[in-house]
PDB file of N, CA and C in Angstrom:
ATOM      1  N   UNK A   1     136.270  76.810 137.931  1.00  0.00           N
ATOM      2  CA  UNK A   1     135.013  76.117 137.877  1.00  0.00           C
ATOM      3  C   UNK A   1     134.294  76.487 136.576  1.00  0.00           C
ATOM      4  N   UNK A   2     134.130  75.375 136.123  1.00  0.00           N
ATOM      5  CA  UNK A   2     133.016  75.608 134.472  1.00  0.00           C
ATOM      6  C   UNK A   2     131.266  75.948 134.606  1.00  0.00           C
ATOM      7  N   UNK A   3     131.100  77.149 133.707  1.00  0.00           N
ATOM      8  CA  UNK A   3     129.814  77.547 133.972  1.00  0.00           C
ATOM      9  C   UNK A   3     128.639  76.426 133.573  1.00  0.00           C
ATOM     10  N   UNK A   4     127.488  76.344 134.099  1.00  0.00           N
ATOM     11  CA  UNK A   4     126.441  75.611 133.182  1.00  0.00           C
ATOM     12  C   UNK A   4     126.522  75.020 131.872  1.00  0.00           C
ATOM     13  N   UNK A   5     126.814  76.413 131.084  1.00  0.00           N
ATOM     14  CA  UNK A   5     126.441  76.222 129.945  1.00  0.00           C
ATOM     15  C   UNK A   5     127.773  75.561 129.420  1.00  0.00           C
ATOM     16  N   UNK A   6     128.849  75.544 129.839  1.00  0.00           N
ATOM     17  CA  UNK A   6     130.131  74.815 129.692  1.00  0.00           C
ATOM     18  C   UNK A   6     130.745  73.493 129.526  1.00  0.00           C
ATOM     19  N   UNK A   7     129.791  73.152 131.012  1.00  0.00           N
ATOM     20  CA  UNK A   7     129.694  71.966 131.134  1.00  0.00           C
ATOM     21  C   UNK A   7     128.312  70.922 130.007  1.00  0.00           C
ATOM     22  N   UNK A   8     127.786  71.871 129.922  1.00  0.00           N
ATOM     23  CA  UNK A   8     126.374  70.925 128.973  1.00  0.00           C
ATOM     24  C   UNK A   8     126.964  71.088 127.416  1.00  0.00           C
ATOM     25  N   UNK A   9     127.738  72.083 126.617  1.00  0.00           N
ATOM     26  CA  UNK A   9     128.739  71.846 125.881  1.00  0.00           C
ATOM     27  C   UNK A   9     129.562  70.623 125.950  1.00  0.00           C
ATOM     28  N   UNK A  10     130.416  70.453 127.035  1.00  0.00           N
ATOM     29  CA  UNK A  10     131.409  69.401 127.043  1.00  0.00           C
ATOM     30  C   UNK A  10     130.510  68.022 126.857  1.00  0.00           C
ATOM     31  N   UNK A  11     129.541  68.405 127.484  1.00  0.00           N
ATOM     32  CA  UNK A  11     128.920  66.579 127.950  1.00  0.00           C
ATOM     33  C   UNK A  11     127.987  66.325 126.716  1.00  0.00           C
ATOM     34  N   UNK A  12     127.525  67.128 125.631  1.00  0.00           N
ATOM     35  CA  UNK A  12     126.926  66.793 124.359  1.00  0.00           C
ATOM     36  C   UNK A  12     128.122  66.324 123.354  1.00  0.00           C
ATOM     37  N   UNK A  13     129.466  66.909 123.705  1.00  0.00           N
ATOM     38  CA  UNK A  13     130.568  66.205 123.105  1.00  0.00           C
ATOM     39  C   UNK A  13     131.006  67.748 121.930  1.00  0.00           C
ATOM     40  N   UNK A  14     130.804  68.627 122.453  1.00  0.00           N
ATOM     41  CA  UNK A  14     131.379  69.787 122.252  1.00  0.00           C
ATOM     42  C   UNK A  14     130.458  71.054 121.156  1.00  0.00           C
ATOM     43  N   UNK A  15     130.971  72.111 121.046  1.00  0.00           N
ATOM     44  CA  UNK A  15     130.111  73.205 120.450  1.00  0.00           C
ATOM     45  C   UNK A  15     129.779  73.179 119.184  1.00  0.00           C
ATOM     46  N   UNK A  16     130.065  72.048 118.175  1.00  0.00           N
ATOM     47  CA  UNK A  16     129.875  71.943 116.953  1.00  0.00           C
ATOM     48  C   UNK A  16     127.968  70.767 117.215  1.00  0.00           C
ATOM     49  N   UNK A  17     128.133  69.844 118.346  1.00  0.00           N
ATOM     50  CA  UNK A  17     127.254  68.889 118.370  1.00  0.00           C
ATOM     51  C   UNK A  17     126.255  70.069 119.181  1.00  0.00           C
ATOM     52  N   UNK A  18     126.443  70.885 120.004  1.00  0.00           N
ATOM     53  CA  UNK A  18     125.551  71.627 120.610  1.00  0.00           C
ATOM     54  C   UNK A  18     124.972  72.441 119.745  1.00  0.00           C
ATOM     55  N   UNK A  19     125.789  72.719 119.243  1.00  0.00           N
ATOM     56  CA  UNK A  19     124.778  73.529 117.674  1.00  0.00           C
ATOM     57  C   UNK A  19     123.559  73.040 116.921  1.00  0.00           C
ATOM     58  N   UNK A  20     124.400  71.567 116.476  1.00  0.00           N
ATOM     59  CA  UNK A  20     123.343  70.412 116.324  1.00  0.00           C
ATOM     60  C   UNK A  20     121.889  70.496 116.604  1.00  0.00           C
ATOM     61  N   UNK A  21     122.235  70.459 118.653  1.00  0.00           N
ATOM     62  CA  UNK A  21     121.087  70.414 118.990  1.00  0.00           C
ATOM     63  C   UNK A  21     120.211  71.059 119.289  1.00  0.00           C
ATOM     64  N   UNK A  22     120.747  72.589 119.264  1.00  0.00           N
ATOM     65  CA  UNK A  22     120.095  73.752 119.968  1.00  0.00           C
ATOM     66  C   UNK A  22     119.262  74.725 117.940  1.00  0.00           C
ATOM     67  N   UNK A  23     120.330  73.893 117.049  1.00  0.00           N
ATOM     68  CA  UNK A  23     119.907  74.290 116.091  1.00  0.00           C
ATOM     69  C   UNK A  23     119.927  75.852 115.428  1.00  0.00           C
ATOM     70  N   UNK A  24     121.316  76.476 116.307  1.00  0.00           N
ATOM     71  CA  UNK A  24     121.531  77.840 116.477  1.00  0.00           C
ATOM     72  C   UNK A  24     123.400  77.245 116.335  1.00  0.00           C
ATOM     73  N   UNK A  25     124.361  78.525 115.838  1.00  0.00           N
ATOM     74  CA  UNK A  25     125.211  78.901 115.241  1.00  0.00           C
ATOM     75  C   UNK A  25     126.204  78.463 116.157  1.00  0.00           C
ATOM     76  N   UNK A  26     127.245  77.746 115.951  1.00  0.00           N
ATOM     77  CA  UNK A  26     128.439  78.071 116.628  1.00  0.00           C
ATOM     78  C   UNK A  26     128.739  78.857 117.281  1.00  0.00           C
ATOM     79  N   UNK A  27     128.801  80.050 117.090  1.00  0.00           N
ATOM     80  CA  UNK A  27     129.325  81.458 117.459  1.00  0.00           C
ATOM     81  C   UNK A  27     128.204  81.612 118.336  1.00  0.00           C
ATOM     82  N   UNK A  28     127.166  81.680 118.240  1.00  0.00           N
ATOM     83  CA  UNK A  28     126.010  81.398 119.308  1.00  0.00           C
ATOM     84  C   UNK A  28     126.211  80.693 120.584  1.00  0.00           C
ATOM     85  N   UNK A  29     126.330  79.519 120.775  1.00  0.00           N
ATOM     86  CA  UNK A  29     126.553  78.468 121.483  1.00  0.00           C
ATOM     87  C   UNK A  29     128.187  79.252 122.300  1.00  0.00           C
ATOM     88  N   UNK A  30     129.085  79.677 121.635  1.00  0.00           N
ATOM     89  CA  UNK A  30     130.201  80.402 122.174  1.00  0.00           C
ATOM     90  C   UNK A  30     129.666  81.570 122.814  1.00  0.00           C
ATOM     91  N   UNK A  31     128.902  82.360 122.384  1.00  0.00           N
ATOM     92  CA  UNK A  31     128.511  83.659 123.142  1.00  0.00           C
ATOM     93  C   UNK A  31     127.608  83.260 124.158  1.00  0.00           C
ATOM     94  N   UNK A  32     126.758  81.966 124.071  1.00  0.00           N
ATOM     95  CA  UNK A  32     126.454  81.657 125.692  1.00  0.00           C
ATOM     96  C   UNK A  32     127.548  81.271 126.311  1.00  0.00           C
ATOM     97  N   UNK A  33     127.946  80.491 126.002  1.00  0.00           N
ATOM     98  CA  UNK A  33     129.490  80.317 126.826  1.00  0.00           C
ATOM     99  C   UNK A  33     129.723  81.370 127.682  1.00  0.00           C
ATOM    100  N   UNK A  34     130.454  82.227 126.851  1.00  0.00           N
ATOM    101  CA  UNK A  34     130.978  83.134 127.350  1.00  0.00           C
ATOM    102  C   UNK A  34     130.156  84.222 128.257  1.00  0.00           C
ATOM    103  N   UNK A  35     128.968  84.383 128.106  1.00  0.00           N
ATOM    104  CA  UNK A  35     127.782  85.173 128.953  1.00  0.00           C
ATOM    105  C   UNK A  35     127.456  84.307 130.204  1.00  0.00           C
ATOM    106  N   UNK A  36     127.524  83.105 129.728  1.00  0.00           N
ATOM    107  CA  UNK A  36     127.497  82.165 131.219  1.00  0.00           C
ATOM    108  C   UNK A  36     125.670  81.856 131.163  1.00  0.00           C
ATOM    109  N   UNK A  37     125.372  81.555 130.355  1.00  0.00           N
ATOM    110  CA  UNK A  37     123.613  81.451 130.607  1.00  0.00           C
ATOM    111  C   UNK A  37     123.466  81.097 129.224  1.00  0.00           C
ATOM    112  N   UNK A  38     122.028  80.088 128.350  1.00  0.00           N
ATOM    113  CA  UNK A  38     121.183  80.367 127.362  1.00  0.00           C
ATOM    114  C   UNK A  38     120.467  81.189 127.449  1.00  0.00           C
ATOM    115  N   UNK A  39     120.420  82.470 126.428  1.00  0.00           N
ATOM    116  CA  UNK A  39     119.031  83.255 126.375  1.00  0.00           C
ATOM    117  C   UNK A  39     117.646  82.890 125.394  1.00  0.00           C
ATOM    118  N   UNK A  40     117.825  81.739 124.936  1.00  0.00           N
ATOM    119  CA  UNK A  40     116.720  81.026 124.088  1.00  0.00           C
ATOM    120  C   UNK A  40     116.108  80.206 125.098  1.00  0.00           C
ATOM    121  N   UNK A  41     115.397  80.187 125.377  1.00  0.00           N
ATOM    122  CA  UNK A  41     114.197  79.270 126.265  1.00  0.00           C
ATOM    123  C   UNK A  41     114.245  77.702 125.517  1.00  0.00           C
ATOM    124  N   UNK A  42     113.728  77.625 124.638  1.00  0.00           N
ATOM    125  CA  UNK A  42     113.750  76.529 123.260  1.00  0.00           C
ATOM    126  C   UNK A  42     115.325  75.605 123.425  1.00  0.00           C
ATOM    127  N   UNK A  43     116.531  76.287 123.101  1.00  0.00           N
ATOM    128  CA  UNK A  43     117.869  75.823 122.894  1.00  0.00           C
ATOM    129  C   UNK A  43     118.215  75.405 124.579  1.00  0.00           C
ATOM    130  N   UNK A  44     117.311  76.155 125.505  1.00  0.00           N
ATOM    131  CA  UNK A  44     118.037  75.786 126.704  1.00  0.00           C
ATOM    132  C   UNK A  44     117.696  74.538 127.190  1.00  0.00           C
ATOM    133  N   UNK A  45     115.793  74.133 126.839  1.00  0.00           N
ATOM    134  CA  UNK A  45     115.224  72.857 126.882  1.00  0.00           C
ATOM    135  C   UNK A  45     116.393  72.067 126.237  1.00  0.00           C
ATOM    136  N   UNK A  46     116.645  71.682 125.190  1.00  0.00           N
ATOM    137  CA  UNK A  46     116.847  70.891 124.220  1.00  0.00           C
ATOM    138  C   UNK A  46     118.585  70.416 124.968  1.00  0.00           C
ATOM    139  N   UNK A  47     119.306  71.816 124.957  1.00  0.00           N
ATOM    140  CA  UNK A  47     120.790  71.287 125.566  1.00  0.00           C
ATOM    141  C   UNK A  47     120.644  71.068 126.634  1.00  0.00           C
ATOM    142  N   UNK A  48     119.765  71.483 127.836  1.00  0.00           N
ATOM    143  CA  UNK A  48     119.237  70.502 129.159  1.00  0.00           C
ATOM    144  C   UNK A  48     119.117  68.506 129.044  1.00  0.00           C
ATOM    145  N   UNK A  49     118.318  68.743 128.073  1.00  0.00           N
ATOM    146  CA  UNK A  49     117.724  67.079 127.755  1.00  0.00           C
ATOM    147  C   UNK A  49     119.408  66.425 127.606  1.00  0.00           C
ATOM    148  N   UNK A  50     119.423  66.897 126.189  1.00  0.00           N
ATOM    149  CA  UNK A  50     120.928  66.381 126.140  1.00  0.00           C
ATOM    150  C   UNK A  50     121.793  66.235 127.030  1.00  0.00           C
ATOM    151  N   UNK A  51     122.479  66.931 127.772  1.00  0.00           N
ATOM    152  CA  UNK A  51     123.679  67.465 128.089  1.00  0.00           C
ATOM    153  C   UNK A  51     123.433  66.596 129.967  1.00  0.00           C
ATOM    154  N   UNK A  52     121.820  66.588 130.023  1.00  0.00           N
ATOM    155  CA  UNK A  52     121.909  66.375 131.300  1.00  0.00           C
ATOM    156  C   UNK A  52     121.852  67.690 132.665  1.00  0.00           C
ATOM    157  N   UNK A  53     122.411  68.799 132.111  1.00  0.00           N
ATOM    158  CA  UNK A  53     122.591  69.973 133.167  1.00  0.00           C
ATOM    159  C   UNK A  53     120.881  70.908 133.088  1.00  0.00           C
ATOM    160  N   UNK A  54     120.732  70.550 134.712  1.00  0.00           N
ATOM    161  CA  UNK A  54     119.236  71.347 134.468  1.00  0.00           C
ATOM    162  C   UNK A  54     118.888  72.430 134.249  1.00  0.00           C
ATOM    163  N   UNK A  55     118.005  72.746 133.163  1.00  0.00           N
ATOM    164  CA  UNK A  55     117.763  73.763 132.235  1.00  0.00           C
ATOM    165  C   UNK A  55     117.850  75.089 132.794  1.00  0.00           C
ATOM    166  N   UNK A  56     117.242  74.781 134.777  1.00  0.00           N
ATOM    167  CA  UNK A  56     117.740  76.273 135.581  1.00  0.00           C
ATOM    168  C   UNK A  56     118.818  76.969 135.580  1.00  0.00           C
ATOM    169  N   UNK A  57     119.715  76.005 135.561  1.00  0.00           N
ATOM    170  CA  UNK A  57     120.991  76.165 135.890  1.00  0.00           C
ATOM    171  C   UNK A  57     121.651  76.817 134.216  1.00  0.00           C
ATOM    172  N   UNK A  58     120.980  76.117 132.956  1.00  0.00           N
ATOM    173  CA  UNK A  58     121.606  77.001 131.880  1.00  0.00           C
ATOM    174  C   UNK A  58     121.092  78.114 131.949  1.00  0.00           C
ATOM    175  N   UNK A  59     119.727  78.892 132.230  1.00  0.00           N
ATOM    176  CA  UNK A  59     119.277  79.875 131.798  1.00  0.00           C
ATOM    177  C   UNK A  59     119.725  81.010 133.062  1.00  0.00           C
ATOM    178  N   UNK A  60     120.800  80.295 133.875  1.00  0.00           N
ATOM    179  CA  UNK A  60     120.925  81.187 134.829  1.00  0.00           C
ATOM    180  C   UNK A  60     120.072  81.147 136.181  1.00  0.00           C
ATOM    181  N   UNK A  61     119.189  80.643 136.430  1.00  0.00           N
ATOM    182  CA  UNK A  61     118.611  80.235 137.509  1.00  0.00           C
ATOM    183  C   UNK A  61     118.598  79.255 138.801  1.00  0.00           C
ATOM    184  N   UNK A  62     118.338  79.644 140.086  1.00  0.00           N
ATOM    185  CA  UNK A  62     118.087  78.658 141.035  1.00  0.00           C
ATOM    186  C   UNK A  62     117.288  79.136 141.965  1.00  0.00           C
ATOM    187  N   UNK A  63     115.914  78.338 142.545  1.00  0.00           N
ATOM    188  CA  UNK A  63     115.156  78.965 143.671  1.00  0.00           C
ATOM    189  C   UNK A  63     115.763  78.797 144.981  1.00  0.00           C
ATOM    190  N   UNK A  64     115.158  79.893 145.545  1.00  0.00           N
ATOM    191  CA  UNK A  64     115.836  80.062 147.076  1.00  0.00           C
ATOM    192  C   UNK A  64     114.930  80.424 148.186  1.00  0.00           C
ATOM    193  N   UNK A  65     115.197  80.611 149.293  1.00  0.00           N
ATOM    194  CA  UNK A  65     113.897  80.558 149.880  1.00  0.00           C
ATOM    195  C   UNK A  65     113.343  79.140 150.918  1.00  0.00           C
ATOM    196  N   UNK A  66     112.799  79.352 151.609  1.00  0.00           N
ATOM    197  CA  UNK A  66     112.566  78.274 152.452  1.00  0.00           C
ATOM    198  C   UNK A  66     111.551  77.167 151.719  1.00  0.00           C
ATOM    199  N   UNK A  67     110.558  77.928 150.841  1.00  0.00           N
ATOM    200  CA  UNK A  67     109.843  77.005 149.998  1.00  0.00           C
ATOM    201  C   UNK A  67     110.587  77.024 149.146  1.00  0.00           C
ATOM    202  N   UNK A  68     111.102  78.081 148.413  1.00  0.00           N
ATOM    203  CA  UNK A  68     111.803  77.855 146.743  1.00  0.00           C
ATOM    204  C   UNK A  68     110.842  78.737 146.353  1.00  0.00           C
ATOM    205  N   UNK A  69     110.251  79.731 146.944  1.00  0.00           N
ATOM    206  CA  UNK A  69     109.324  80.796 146.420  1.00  0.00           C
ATOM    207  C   UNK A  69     110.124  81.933 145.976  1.00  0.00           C
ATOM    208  N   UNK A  70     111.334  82.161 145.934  1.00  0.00           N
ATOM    209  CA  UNK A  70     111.999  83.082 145.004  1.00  0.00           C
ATOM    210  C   UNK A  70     113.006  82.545 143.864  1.00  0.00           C
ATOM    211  N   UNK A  71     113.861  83.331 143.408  1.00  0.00           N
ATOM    212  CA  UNK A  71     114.490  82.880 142.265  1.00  0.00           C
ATOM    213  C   UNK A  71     115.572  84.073 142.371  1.00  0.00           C
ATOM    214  N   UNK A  72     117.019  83.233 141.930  1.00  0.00           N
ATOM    215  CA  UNK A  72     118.220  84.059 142.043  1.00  0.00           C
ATOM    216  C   UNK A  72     118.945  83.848 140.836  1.00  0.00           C
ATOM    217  N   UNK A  73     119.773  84.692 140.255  1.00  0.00           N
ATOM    218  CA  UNK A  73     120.185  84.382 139.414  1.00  0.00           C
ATOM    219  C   UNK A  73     121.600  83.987 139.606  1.00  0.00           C
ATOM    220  N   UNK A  74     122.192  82.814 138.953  1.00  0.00           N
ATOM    221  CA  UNK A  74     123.317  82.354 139.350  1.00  0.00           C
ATOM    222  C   UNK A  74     124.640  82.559 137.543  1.00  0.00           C
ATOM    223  N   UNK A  75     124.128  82.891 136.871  1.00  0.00           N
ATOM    224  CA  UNK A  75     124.918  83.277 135.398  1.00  0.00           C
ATOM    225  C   UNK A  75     125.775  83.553 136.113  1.00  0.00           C
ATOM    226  N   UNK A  76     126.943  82.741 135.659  1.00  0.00           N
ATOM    227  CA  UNK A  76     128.031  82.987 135.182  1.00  0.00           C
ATOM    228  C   UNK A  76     129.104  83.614 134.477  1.00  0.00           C
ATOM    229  N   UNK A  77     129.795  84.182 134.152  1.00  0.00           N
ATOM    230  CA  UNK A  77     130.731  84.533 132.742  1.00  0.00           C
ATOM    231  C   UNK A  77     131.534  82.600 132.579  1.00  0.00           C
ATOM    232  N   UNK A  78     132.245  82.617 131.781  1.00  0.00           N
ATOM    233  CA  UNK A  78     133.750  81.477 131.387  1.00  0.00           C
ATOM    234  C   UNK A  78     134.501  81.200 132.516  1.00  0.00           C
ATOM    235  N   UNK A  79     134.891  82.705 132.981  1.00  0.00           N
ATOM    236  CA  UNK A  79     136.079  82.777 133.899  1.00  0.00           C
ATOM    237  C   UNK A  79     135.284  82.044 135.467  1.00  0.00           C
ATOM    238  N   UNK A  80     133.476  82.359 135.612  1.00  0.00           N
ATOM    239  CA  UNK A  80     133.295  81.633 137.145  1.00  0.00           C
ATOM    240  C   UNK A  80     133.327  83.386 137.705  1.00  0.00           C
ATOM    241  N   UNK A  81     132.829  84.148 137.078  1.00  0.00           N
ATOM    242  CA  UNK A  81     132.587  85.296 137.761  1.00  0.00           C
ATOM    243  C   UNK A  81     131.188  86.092 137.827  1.00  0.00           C
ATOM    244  N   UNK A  82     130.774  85.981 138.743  1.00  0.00           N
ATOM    245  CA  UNK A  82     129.050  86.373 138.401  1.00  0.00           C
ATOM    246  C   UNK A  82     129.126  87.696 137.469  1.00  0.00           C
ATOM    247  N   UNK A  83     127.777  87.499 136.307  1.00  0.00           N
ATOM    248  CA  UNK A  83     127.803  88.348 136.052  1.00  0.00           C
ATOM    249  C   UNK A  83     126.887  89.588 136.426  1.00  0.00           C
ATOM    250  N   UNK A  84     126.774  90.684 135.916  1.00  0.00           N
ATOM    251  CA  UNK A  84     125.434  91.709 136.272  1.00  0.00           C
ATOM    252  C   UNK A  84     124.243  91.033 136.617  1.00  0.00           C
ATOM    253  N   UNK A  85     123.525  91.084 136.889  1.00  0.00           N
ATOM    254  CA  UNK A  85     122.039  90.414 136.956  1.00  0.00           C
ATOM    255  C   UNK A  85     121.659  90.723 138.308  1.00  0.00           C
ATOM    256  N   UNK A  86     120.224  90.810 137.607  1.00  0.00           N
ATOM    257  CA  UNK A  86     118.977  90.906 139.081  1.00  0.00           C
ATOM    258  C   UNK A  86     118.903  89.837 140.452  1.00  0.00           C
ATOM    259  N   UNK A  87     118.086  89.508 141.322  1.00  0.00           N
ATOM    260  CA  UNK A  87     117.714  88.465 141.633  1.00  0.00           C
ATOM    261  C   UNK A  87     116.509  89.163 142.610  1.00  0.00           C
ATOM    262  N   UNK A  88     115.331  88.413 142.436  1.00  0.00           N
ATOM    263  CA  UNK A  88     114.353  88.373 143.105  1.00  0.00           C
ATOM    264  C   UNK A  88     114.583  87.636 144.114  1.00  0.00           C
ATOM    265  N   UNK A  89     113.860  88.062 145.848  1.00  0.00           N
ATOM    266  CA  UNK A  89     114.177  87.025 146.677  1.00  0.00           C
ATOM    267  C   UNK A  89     112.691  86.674 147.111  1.00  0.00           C
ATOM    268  N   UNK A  90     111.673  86.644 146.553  1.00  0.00           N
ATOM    269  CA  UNK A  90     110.455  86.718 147.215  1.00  0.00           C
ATOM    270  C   UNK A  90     109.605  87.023 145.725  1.00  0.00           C
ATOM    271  N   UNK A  91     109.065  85.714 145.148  1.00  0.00           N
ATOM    272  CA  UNK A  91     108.253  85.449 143.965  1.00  0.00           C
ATOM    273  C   UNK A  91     106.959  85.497 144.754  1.00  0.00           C
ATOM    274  N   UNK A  92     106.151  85.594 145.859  1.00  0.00           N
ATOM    275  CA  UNK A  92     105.088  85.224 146.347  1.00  0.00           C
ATOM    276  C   UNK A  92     104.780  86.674 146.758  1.00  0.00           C
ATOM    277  N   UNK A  93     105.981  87.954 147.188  1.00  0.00           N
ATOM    278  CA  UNK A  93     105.585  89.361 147.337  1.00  0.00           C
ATOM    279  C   UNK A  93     105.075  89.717 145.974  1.00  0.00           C
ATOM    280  N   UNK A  94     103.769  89.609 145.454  1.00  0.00           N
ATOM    281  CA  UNK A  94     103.396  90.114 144.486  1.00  0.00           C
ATOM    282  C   UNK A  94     103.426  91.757 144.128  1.00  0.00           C
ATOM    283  N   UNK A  95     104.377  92.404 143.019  1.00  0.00           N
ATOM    284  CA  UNK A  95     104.215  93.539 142.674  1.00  0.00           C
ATOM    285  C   UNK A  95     103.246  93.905 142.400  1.00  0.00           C
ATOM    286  N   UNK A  96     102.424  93.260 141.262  1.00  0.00           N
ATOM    287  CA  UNK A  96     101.091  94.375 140.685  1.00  0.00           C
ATOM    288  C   UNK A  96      99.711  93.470 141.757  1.00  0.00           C
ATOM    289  N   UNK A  97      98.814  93.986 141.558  1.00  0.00           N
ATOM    290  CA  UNK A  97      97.908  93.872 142.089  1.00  0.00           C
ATOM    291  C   UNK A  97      97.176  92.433 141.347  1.00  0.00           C
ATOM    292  N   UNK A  98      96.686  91.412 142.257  1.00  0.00           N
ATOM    293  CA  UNK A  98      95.984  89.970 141.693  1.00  0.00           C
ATOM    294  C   UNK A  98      94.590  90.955 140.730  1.00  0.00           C
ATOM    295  N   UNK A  99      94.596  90.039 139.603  1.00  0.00           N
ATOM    296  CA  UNK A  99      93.437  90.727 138.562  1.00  0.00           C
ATOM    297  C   UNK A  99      92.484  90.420 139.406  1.00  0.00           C
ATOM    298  N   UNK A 100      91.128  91.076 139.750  1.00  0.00           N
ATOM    299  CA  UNK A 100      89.922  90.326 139.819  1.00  0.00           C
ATOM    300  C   UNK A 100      89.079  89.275 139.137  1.00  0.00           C
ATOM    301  N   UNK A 101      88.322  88.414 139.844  1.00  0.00           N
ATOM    302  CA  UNK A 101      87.841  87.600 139.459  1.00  0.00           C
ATOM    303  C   UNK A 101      87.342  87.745 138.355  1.00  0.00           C
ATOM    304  N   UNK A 102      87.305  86.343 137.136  1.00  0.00           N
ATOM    305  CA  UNK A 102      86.453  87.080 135.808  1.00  0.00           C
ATOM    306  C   UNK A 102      85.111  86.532 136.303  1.00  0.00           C
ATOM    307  N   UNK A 103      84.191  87.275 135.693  1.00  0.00           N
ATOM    308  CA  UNK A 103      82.555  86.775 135.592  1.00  0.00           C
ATOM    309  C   UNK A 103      82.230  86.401 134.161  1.00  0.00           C
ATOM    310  N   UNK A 104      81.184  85.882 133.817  1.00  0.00           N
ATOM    311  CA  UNK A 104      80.806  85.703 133.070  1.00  0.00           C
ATOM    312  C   UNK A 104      80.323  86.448 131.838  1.00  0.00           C
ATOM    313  N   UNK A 105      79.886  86.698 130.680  1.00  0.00           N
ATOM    314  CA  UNK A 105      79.598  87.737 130.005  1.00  0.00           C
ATOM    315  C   UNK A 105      77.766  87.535 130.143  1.00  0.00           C
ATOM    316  N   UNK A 106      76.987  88.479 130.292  1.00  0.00           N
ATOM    317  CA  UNK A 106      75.336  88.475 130.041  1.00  0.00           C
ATOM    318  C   UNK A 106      75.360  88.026 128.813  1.00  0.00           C
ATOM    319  N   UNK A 107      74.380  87.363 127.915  1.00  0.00           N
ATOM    320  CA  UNK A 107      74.219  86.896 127.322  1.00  0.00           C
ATOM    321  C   UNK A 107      73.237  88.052 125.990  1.00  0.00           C
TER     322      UNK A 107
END
């Protein structure tokens, strides 16, 4: 099975035109490949639009959850083997504390 970023390669019509569009290096575009994810936010929009494959899915992402209130990471390697990575299952268990309200400044 071909990773994300594999398939949005093939369907722009290969890693020389993805370069094109992401506006980043050959060898670039290969080392996402091979990592199984975009780590440019920017290049992942752009080969999303193109390519058609949604931008979650290049940067490694999919929500989960009964609402879709968490986020898992689904990266890939080439071979279709997950790689290392985190996954949050619960985006709504807030870690740090909500800031307080701002007020206004006295004048």
């Amino acid at each position: 099975m071909k990773n994300p970023v594999q398939r949005a390669i093939d369907a722009v019509g290969g890693p020389t035109k993805a370069s094109f569009i992401t506006q980043f290096s050959a060898a670039q575009i290969y080392n996402w490949r091979d990592q199984g994810y975009v780590k440019d936010g920017k290049a992942a929009v752009l080969l999303a639009r193109a390519s058609g494959v949604p931008v979650e899915e290049l940067v490694g992402l999919e929500t989960t959850g009964p609402n879709g209130g968490g986020v898992k990471s689904t990266a890939t390697s080439c071979d279709g083997e997950p790689t290392a990575t985190e996954s949050l299952d619960r985006l709504d268990e807030q870690i740090l504390s909500p800031l307080p309200s701002a007020t206004a400044c006295a004048a």
